[in-house]
Each structure stands twice: as C-alpha cells, then as structure tokens.
C-alpha atoms as a PDB file:
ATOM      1  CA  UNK A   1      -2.084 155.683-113.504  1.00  0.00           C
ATOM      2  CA  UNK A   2      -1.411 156.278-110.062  1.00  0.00           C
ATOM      3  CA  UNK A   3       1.764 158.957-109.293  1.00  0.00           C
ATOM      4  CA  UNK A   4       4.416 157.879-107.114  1.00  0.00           C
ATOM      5  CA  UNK A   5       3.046 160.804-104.768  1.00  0.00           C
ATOM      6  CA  UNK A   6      -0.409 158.718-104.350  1.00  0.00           C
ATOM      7  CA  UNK A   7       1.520 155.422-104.215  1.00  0.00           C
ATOM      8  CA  UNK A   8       3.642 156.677-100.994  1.00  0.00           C
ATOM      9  CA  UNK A   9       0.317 158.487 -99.527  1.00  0.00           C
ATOM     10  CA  UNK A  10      -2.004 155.139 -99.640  1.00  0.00           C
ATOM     11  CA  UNK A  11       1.523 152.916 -98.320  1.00  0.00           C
ATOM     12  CA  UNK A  12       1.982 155.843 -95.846  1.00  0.00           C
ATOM     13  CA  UNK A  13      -1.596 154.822 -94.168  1.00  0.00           C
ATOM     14  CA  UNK A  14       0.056 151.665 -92.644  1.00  0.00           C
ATOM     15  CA  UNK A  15       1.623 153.962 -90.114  1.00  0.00           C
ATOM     16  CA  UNK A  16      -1.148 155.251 -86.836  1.00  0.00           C
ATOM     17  CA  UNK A  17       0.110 158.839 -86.952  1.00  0.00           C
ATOM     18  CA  UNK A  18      -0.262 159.127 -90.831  1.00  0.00           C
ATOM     19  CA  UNK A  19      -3.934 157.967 -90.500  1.00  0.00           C
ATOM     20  CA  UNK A  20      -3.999 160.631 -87.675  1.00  0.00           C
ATOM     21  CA  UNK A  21      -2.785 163.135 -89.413  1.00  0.00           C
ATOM     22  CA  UNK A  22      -4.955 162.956 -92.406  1.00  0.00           C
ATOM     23  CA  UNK A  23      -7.907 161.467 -90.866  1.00  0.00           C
ATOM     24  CA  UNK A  24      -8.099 158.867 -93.175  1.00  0.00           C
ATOM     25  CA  UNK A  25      -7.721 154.999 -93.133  1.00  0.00           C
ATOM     26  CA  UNK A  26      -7.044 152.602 -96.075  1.00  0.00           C
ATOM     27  CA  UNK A  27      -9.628 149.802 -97.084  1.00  0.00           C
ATOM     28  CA  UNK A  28      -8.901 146.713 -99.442  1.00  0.00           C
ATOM     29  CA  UNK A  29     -11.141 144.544-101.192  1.00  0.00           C
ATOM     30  CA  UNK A  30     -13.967 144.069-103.117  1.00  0.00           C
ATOM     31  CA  UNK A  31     -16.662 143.846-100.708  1.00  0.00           C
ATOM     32  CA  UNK A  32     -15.111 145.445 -97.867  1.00  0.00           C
ATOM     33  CA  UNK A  33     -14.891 148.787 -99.964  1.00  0.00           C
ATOM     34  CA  UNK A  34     -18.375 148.268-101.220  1.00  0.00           C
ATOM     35  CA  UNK A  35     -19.779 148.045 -97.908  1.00  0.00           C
ATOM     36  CA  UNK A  36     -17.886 150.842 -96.261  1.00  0.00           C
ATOM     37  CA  UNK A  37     -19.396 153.361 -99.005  1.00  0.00           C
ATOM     38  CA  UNK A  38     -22.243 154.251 -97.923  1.00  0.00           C
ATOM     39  CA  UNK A  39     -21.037 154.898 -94.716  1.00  0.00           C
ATOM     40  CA  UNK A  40     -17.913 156.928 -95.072  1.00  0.00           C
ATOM     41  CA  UNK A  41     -16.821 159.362 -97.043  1.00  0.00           C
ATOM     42  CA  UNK A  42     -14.548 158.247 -99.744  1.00  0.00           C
ATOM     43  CA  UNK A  43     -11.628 160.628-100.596  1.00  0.00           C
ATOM     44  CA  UNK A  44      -9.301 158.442-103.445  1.00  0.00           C
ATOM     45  CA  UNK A  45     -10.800 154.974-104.876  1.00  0.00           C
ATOM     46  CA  UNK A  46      -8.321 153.269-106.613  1.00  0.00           C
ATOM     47  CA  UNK A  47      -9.435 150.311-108.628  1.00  0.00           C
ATOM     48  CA  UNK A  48     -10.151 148.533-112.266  1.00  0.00           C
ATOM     49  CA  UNK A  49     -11.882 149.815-114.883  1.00  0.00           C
ATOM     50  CA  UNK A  50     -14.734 146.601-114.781  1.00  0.00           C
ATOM     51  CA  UNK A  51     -15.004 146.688-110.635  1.00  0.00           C
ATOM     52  CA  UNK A  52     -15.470 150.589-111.223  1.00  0.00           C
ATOM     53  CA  UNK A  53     -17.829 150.153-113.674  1.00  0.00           C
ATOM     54  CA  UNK A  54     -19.890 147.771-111.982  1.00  0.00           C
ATOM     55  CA  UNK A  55     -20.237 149.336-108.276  1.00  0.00           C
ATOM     56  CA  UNK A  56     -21.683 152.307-107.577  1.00  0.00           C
ATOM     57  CA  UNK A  57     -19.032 154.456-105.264  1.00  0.00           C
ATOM     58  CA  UNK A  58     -19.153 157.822-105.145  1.00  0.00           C
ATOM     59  CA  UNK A  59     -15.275 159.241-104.524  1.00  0.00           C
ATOM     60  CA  UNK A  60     -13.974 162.654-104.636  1.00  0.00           C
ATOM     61  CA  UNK A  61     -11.005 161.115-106.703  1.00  0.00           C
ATOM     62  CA  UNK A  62     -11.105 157.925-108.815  1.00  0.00           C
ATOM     63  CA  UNK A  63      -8.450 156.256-110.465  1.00  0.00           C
ATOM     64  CA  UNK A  64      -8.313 153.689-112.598  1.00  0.00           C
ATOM     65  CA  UNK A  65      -5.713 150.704-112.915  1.00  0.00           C
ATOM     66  CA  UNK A  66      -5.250 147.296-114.009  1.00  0.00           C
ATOM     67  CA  UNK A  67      -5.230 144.533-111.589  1.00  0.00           C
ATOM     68  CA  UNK A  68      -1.445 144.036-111.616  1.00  0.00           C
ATOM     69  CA  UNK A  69      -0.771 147.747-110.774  1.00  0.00           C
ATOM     70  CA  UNK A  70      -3.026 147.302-107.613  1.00  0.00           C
ATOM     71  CA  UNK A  71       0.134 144.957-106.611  1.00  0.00           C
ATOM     72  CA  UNK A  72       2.378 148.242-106.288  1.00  0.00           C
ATOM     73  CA  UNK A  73       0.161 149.692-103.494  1.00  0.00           C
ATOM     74  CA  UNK A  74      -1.857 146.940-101.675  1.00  0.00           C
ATOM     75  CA  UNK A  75      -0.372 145.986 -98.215  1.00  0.00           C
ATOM     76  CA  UNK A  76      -2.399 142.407 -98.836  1.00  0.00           C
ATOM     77  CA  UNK A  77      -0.621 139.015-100.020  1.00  0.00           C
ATOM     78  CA  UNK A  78      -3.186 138.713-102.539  1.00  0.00           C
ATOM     79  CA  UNK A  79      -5.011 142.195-103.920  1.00  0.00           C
ATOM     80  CA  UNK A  80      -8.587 142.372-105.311  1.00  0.00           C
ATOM     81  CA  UNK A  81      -9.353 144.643-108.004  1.00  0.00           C
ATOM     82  CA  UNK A  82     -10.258 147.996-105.541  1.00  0.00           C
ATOM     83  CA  UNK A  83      -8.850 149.958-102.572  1.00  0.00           C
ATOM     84  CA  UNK A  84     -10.186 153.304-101.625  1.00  0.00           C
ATOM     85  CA  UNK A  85      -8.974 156.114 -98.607  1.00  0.00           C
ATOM     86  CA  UNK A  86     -12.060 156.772 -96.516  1.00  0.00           C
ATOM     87  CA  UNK A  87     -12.214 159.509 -94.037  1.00  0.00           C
ATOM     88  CA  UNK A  88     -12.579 158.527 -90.083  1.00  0.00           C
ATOM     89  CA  UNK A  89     -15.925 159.224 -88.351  1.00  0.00           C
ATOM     90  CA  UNK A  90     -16.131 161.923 -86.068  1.00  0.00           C
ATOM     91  CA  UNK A  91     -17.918 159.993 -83.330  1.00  0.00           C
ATOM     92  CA  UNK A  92     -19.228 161.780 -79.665  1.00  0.00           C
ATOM     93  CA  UNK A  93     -17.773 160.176 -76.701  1.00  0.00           C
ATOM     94  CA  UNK A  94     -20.788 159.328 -74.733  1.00  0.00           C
ATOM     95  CA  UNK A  95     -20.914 157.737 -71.557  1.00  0.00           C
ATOM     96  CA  UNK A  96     -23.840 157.677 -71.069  1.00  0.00           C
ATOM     97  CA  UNK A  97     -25.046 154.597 -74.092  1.00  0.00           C
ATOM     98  CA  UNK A  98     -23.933 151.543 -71.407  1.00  0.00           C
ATOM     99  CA  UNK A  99     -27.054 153.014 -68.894  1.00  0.00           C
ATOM    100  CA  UNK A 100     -29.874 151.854 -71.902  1.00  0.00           C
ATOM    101  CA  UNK A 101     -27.838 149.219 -73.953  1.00  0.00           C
ATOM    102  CA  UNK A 102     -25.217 146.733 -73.901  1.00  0.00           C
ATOM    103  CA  UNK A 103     -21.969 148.077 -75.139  1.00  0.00           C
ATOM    104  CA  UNK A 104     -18.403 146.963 -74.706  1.00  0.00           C
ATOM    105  CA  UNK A 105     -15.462 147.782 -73.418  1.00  0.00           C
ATOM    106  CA  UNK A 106     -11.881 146.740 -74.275  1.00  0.00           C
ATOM    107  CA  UNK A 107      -8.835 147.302 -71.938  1.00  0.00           C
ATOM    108  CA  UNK A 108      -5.756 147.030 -73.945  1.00  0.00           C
ATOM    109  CA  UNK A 109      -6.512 144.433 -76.675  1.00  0.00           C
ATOM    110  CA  UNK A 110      -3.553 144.467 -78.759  1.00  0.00           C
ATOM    111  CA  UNK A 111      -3.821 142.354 -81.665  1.00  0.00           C
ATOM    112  CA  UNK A 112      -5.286 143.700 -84.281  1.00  0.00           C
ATOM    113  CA  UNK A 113      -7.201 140.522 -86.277  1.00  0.00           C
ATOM    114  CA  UNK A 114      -8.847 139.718 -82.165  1.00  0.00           C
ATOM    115  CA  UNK A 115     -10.308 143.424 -82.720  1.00  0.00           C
ATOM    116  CA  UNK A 116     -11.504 143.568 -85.825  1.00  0.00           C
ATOM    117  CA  UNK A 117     -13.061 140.277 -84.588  1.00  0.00           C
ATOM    118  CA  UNK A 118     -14.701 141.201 -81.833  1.00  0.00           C
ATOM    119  CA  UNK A 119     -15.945 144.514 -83.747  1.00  0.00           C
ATOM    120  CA  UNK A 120     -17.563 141.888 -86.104  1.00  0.00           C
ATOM    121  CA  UNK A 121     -19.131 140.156 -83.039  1.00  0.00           C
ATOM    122  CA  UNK A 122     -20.384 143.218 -81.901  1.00  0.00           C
ATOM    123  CA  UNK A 123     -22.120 143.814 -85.049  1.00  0.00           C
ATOM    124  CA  UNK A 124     -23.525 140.209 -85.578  1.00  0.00           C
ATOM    125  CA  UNK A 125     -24.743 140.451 -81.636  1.00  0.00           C
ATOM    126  CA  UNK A 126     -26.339 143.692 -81.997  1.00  0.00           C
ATOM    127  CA  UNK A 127     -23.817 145.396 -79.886  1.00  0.00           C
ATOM    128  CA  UNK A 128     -23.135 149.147 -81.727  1.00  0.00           C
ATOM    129  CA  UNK A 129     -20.893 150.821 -79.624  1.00  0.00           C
ATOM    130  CA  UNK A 130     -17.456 149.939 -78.009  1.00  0.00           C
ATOM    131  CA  UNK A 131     -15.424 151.339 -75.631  1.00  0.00           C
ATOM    132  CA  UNK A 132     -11.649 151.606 -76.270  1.00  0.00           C
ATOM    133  CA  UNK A 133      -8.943 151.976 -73.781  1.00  0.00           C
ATOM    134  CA  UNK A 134      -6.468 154.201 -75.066  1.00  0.00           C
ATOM    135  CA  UNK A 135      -3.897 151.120 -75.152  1.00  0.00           C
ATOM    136  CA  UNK A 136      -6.367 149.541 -77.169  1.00  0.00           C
ATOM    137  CA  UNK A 137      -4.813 148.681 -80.976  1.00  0.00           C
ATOM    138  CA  UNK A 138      -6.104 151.683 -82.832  1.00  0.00           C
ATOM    139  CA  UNK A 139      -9.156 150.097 -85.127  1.00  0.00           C
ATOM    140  CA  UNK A 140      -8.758 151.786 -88.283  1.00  0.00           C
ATOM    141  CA  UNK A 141      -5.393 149.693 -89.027  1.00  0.00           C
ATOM    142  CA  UNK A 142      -5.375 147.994 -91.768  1.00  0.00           C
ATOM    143  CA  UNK A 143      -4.783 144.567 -90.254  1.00  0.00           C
ATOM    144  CA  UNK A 144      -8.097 145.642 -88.155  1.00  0.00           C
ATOM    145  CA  UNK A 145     -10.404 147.218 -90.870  1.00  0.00           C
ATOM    146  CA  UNK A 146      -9.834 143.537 -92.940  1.00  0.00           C
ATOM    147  CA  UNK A 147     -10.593 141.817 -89.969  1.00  0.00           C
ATOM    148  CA  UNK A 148     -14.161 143.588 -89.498  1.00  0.00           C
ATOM    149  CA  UNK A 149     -15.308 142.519 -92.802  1.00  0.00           C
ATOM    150  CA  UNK A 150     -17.615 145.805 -93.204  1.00  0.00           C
ATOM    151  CA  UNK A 151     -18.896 145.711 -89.528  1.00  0.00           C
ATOM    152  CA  UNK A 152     -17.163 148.677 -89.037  1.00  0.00           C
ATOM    153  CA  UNK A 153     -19.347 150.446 -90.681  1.00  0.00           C
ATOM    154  CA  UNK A 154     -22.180 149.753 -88.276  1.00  0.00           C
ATOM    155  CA  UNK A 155     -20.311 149.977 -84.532  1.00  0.00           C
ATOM    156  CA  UNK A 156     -19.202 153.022 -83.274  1.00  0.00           C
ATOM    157  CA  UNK A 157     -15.681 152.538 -81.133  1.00  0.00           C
ATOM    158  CA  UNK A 158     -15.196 155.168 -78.514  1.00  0.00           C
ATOM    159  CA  UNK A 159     -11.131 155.726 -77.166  1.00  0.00           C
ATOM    160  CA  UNK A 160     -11.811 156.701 -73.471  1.00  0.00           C
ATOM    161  CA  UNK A 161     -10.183 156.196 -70.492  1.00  0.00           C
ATOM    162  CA  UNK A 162     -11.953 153.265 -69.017  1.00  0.00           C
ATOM    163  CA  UNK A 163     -11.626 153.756 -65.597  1.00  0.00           C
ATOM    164  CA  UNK A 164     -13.433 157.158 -65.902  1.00  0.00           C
ATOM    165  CA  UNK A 165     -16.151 155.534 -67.971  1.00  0.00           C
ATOM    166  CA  UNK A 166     -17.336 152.923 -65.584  1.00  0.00           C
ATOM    167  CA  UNK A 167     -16.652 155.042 -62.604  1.00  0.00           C
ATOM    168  CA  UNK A 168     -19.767 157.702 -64.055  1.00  0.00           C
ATOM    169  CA  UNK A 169     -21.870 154.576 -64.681  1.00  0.00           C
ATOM    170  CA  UNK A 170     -22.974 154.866 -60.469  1.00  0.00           C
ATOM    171  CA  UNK A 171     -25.553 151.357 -60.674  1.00  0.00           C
ATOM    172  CA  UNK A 172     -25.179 150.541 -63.723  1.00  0.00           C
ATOM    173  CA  UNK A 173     -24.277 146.775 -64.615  1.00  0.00           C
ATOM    174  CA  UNK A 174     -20.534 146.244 -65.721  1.00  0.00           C
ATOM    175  CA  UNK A 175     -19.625 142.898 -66.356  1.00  0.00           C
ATOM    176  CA  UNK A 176     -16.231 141.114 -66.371  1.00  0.00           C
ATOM    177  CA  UNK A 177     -14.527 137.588 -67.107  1.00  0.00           C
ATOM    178  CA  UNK A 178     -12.723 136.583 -64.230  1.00  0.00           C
ATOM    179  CA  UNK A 179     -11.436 133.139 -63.369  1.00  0.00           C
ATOM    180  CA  UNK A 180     -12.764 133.823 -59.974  1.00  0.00           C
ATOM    181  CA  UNK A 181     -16.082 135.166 -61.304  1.00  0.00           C
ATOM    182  CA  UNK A 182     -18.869 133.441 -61.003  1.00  0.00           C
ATOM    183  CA  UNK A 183     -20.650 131.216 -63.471  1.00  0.00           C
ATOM    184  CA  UNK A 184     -22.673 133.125 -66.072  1.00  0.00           C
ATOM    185  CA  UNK A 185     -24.752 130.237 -66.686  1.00  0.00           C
ATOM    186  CA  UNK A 186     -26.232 131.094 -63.213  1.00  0.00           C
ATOM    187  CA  UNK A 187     -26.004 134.645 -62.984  1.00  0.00           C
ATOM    188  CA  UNK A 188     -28.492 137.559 -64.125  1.00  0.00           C
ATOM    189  CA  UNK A 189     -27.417 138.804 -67.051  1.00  0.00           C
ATOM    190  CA  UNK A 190     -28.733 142.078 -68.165  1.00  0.00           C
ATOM    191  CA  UNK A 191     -29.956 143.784 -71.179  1.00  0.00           C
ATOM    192  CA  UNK A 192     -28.211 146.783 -70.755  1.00  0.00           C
ATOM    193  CA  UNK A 193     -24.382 147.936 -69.302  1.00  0.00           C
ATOM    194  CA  UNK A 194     -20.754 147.377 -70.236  1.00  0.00           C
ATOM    195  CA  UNK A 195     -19.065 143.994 -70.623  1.00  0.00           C
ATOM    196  CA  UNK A 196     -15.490 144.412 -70.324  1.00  0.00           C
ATOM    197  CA  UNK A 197     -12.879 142.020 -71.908  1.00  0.00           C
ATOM    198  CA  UNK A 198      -8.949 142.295 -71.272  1.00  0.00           C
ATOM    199  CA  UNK A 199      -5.724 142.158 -72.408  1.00  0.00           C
ATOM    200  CA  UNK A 200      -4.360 138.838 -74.395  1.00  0.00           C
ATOM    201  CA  UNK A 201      -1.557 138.079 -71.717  1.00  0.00           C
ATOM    202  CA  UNK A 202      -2.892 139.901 -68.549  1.00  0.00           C
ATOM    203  CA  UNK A 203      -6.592 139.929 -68.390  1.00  0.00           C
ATOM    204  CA  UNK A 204      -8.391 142.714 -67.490  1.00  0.00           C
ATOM    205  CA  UNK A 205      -6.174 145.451 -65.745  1.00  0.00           C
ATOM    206  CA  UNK A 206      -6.319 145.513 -61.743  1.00  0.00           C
ATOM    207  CA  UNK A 207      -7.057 149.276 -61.660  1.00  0.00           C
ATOM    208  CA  UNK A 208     -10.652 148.669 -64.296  1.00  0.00           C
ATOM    209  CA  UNK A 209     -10.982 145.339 -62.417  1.00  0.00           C
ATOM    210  CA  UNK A 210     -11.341 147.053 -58.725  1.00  0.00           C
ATOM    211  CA  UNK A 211     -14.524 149.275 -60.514  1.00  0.00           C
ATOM    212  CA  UNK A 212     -16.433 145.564 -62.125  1.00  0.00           C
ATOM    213  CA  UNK A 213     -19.479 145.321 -59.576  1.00  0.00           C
ATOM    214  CA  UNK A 214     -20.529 141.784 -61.911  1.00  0.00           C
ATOM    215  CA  UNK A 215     -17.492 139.289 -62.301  1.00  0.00           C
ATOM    216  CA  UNK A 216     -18.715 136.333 -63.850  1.00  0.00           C
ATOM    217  CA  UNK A 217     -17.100 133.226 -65.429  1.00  0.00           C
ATOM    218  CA  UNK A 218     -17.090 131.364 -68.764  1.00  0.00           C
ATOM    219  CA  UNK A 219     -16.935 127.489 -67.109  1.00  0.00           C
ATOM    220  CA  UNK A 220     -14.897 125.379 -68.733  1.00  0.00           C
ATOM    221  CA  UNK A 221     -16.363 121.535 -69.454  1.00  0.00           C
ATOM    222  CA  UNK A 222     -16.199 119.278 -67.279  1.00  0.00           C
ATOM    223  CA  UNK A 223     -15.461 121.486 -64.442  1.00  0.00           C
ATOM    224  CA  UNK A 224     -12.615 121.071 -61.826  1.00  0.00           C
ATOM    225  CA  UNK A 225     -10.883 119.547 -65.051  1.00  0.00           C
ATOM    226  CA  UNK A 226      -6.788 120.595 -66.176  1.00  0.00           C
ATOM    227  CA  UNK A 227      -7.577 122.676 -68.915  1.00  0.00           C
ATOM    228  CA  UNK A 228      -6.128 125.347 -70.715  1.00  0.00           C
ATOM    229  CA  UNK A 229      -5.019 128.988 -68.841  1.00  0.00           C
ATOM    230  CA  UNK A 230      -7.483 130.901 -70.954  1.00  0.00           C
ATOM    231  CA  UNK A 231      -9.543 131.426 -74.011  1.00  0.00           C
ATOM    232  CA  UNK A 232      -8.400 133.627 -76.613  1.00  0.00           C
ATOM    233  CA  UNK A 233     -10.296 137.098 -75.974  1.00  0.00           C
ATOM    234  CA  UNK A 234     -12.229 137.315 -79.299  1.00  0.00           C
ATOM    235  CA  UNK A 235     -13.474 133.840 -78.588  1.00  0.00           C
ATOM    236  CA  UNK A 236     -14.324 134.549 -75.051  1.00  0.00           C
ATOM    237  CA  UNK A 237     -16.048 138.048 -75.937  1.00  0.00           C
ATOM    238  CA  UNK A 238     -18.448 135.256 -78.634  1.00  0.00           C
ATOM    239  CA  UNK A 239     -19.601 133.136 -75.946  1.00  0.00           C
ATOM    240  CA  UNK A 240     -20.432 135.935 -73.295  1.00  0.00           C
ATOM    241  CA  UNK A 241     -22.065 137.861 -76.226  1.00  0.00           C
ATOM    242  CA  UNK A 242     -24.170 134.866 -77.171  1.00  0.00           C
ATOM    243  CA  UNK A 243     -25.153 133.787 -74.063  1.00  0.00           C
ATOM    244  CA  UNK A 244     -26.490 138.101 -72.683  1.00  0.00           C
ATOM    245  CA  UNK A 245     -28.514 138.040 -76.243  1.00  0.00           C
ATOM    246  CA  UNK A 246     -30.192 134.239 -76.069  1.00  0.00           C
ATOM    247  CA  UNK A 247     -31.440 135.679 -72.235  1.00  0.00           C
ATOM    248  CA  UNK A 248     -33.324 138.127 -74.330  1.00  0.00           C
ATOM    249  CA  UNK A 249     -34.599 135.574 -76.839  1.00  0.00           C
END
C-alpha cells in the first residue's frame, strides 16, 4: 500500500521547486513509463501487480497497488495502471551543438502541452537538443512530460540564457519566424544552427530577435490574403522543421 508520506511526496511533484528540490519528476502511464526506463533512473514505481509483472522496470522502490488506489495519487482524469518518480538528467550546457547540427531554441514558451509538443517534434525530426530560455515552462512538468509521449527520453533541453547562446555562435546560422521574414520556401535553409521559435502572445523577444542573422517566413496560402494573426507555435515549429529536413532528403 502506498503511506500517506509517499502519497503527499508523488502529489508534491506537481509543484517546480519540489521537482527541484529532489531532482525528480513524476511520469504517468503505461507506455510513457515504459519508455522512459531505460533512460532514467527510476527511484519509486508505483503500479499493479499484472503491469508489474509484465514490464521489465528496474526501480530502487516498487510498490504495488490496485488500479483504483492509483486514483488517490495520479494528477490524470483517467489513470493507467503505473506511475513511477524518475530522477532528472544531469545534462552539459553546450553551446557549441548548434555549430554541427540543427538544434532549437525556445524563448519563453509557456504552455506546457505546445512544449511537450514541440519536444516530440524534435524527436520525430531528428532534432536532439533544445535550447530553453529560462522563462521557458520548465519541461519536466507533468502537463509537459505527458505531452512528449516518451520523446523526452531522446532530446536533451538545455535552460540558457538565449541571448548569450546565439551571441557565441559568431557565423553560425540562426533562424527565426518573423512576419517580416522572408519566405522559407525560397531561402537556403541549412543543415546545421539554431531555429528559434517565440512566445504564444509576443513572438520572439526584441532583445533575441536583434541577434537572428536568418528571419524567414512561414507564407500563408494564397498570399496577400486576410488570414489569421499567427499560427500556434508548436504548429509553426512542425512546418519549419519539416520543410529544413525534406532540403536534406
């Protein structure tokens, strides 16, 4: 059974300077867990005695439930038959990944399902490394770590200040959407560099904006038509994504 001292630890994870604190961040699901595994260490796996049975985890503390008592700790609608605590990766800043691949770079995405999202682009696109503005929602939320659907395991996210990162790129490539930018149908896109994506409401900030030596454009169809202000920014981060990688087809 699980004490009320575990019960308050795993609820406790909801809250940024609990995950902090313990280095830890909470995980729900069947196949979210499963995948996650064999990536990060896993310090309390909570789940039923048949999902236990049947995958493979290793955990330094197991404990087993029925499904209903999952109810009593899962911050989802709907639980699954496992949850486990995983401890955060201790990931090296590097600047210096953008000079011989394409990475990203977020300036104060807030919502946490468009970042989990665009962590799962990342993955899908080949993209393994992220840069995060410290603004940025903090990624091992639990509203985020859902939304990745496992592809957190494979991209590494970086909290930097941004404006330092791009400004010790020298010629490197850093792209940005702009509505001024120019088409990126028509413009060179590269295989390596930083493609930065902005804020929901404001775009990309004008201090990181100032420091973008590529601003290009995601046209709208037919052109010069009244349209919508703006795509959402885990849409927008799809297309651009897409269209770098089929220029390397």
């Amino acid at each position: 059974m699980l004490s009320k001292n575990k019960i308050k630890f795993i609820r406790s994870l909801e809250m940024k300077k609990n995950r902090k604190e313990n280095g830890v961040f909470l995980a729900e699901g069947n196949k979210l867990v499963s995948d996650l595994s064999s990536h990060f260490k896993c310090r309390l796996l909570v789940g039923t005695e048949q999902w236990i049975k049947s995958n493979n985890v290793h955990a330094e503390e197991t404990v087993t439930v029925e499904k209903n008592d999952l109810s009593r700790v899962s911050l989802l609608k709907t639980p699954q038959d496992v949850l486990a605590v995983f401890e955060m990766p201790a990931h090296h800043v590097s600047f210096d990944k953008p000079r011989n691949e394409l990475c990203l770079a977020l300036d104060d995405v807030q919502d946490p399902g468009n970042l989990g999202t665009i962590i799962r682009i990342a993955d899908w696109f080949g993209i393994r490394h992220i840069y995060c503005s410290n603004g940025t929602v903090d990624a091992f939320g639990p509203k985020t770590v859902q939304a990745t659907m496992g592809a957190l395991a494979r991209v590494q996210l970086h909290y930097c200040d941004i404006k330092k990162l791009i400004s010790s790129l020298e010629n490197t490539p850093v792209f940005g959407t702009f509505l001024d930018g120019d088409n990126m149908y028509n413009c060179e896109l590269s295989g390596n560099g930083l493609i930065v994506m902005g804020n929901e409401g404001n775009g990309i900030s004008k201090d990181v904006s100032e420091l973008i030596n590529r601003r290009i454009l995601i046209p709208n169809y037919p052109q010069g038509n009244e349209t919508t202000d703006s795509l959402n920014v885990a849409v927008a981060t799809a297309i651009v994504c897409s269209e770098f990688r089929r220029r390397q087809l």
